[in-house]
C-alpha atoms as a PDB file:
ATOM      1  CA  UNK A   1       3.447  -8.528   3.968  1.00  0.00           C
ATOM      2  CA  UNK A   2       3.016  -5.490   1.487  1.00  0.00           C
ATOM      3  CA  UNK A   3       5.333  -5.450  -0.997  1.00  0.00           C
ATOM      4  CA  UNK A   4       5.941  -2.486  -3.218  1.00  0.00           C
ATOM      5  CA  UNK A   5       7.388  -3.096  -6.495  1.00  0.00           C
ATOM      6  CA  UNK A   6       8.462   0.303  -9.158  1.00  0.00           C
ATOM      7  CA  UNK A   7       9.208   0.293 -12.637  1.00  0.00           C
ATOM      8  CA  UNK A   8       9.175   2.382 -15.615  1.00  0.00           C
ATOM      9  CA  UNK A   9      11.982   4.232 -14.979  1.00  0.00           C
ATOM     10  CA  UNK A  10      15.241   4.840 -18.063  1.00  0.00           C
ATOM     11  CA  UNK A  11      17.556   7.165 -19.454  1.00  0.00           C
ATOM     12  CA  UNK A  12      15.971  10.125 -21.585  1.00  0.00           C
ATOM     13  CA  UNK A  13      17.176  13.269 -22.746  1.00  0.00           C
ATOM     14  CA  UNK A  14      15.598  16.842 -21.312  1.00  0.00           C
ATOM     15  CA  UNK A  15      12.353  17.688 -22.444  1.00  0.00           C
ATOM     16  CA  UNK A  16      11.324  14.022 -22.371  1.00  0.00           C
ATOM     17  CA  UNK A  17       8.700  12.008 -20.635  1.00  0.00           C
ATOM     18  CA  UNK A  18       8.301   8.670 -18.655  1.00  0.00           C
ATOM     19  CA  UNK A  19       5.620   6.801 -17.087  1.00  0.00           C
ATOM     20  CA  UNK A  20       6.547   5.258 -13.643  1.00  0.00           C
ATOM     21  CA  UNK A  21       4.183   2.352 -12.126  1.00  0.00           C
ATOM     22  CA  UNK A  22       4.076   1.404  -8.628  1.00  0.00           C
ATOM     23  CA  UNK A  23       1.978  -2.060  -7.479  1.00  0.00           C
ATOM     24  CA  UNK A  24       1.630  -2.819  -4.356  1.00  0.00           C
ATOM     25  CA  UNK A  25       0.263  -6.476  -3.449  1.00  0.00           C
ATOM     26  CA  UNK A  26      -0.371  -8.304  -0.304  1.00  0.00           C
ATOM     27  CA  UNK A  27      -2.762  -4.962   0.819  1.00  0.00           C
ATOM     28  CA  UNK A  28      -6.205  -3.613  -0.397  1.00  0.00           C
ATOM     29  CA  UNK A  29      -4.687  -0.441  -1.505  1.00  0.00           C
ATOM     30  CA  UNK A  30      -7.970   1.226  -2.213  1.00  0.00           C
ATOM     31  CA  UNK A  31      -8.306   2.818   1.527  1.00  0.00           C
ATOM     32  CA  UNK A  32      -4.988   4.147   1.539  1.00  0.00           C
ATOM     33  CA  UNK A  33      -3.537   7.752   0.437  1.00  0.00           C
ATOM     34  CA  UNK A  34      -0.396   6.795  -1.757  1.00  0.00           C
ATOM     35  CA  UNK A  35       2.830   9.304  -2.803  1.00  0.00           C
ATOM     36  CA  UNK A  36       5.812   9.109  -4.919  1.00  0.00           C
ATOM     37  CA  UNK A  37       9.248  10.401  -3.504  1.00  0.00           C
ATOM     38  CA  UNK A  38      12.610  10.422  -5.244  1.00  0.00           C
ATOM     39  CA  UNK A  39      16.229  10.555  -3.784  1.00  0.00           C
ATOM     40  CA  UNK A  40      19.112  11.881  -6.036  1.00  0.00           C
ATOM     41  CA  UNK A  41      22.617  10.735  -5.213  1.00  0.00           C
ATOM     42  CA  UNK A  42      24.180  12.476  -1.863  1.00  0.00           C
ATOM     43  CA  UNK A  43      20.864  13.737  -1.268  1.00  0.00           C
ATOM     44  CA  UNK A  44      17.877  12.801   1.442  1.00  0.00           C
ATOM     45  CA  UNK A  45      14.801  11.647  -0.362  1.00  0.00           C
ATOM     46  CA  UNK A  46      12.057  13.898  -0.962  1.00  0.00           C
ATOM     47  CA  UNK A  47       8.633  13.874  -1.395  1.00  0.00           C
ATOM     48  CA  UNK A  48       7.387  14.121  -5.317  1.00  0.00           C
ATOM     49  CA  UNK A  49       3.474  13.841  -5.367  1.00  0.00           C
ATOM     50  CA  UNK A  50       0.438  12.281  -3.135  1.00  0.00           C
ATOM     51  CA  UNK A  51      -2.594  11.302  -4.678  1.00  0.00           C
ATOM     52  CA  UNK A  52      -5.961  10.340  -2.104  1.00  0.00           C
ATOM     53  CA  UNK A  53      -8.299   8.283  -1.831  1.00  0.00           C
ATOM     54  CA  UNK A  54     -10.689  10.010  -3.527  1.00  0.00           C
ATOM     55  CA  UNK A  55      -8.335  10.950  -6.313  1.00  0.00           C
ATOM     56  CA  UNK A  56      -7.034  14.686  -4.749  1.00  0.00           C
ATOM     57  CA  UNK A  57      -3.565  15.503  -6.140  1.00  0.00           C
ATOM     58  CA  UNK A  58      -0.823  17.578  -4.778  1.00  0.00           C
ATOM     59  CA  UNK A  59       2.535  17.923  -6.010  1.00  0.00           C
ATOM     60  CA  UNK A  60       5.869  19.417  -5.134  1.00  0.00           C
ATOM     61  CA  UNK A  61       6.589  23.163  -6.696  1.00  0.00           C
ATOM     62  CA  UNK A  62       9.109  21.943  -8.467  1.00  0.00           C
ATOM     63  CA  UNK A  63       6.648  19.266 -10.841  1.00  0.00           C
ATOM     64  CA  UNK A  64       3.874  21.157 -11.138  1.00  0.00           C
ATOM     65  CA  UNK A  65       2.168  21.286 -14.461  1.00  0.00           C
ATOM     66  CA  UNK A  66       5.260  18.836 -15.789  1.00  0.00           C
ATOM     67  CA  UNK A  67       4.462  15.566 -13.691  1.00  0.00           C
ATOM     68  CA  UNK A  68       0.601  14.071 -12.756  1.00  0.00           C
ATOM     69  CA  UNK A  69       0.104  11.273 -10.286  1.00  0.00           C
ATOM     70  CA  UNK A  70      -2.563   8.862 -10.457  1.00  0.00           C
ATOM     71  CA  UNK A  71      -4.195   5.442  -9.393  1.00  0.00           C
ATOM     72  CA  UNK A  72      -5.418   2.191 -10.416  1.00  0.00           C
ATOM     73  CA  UNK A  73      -7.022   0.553  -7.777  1.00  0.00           C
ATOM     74  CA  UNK A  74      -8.279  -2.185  -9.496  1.00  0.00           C
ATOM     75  CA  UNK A  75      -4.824  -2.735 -10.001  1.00  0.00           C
ATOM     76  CA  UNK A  76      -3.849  -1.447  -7.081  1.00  0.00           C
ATOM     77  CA  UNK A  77      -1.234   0.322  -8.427  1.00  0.00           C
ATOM     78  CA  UNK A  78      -0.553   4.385  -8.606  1.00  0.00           C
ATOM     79  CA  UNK A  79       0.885   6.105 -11.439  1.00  0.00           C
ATOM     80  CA  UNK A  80       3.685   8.825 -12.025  1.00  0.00           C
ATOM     81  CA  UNK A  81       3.421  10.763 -15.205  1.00  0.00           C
ATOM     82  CA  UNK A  82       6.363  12.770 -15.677  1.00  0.00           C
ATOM     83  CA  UNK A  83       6.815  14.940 -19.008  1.00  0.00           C
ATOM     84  CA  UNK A  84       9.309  17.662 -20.063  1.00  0.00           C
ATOM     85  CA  UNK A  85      11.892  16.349 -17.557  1.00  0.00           C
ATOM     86  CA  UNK A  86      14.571  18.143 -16.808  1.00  0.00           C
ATOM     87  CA  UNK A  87      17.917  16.738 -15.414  1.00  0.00           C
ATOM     88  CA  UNK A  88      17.011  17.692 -11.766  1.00  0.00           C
ATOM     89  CA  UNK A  89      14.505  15.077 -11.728  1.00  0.00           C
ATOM     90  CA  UNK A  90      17.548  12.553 -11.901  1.00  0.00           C
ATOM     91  CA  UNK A  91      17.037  10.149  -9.103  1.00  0.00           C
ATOM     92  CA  UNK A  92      15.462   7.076  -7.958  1.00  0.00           C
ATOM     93  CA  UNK A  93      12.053   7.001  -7.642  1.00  0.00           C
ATOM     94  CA  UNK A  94       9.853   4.854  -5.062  1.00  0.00           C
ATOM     95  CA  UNK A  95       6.172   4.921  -3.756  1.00  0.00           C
ATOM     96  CA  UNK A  96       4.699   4.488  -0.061  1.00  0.00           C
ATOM     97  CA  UNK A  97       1.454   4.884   2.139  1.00  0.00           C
ATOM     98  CA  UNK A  98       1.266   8.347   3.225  1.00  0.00           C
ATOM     99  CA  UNK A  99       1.272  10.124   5.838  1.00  0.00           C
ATOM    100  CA  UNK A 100       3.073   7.456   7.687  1.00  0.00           C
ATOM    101  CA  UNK A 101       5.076   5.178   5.025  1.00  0.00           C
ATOM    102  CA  UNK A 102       4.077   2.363   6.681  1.00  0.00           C
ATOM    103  CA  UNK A 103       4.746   0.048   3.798  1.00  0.00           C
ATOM    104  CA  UNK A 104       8.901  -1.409   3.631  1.00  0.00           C
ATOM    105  CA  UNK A 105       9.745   0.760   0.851  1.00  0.00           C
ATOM    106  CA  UNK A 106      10.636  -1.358  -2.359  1.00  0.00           C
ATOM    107  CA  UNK A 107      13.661  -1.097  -5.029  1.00  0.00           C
ATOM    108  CA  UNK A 108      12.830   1.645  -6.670  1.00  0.00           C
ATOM    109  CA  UNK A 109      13.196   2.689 -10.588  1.00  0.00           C
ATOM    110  CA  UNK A 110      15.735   5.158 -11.648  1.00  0.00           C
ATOM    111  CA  UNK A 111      15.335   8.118 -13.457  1.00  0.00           C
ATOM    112  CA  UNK A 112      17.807   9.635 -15.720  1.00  0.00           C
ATOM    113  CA  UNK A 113      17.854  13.145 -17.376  1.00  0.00           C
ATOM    114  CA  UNK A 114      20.489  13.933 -18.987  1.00  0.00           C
ATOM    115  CA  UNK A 115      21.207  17.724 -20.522  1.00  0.00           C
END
């Protein structure tokens, strides 16, 4: 069974950065396109960033040129690199496959911003 485990998340003031880490084990993760979502309280979650499987990027309007996604696959584990956060970015942050999200989705890390 794949399990998905995030970390890397915290509590940092606007205009901050963090660097969020997502491993997956029990999967070769190298085959598979992988994407970071976030949820913010009272709100459905929504998608952040996908990065393939040969390393193509695309990210939300609301990240881009603040945030870059990446991969390890070595490691198998994909990377969120979020810089001059801003408190909209609050939320709780989780990786899956994409385009299906086949994977359970794990715990998640949480992101705060705070003014």
């Amino acid at each position: 069974q794949v399990r998905l485990v995030e970390s890397g998340g915290g509590q940092v003031q606007a205009g901050g950065s963090l660097r969020l880490s997502c491993a997956a084990s029990g999967v070769n993760f190298s085959p598979y396109s992988m994407a970071w979502y976030r949820q913010a309280p009272g709100k459905e979650r929504e998608w952040v960033a996908t990065i393939t499987t040969q390393g193509f990027t695309n990210y939300r309007d609301s990240v881009k040129g603040r945030f870059t996604i990446s991969r390890d696959n070595a490691k198998s584990t994909v990377y969120l690199r979020m810089s001059n956060l801003k408190p909209e970015d609050s939320g709780i942050y989780y990786c899956n496959e994409v385009p299906s999200g086949r994977w359970v989705w794990g715990q998640g890390t949480q992101v705060t911003v705070s003014s």
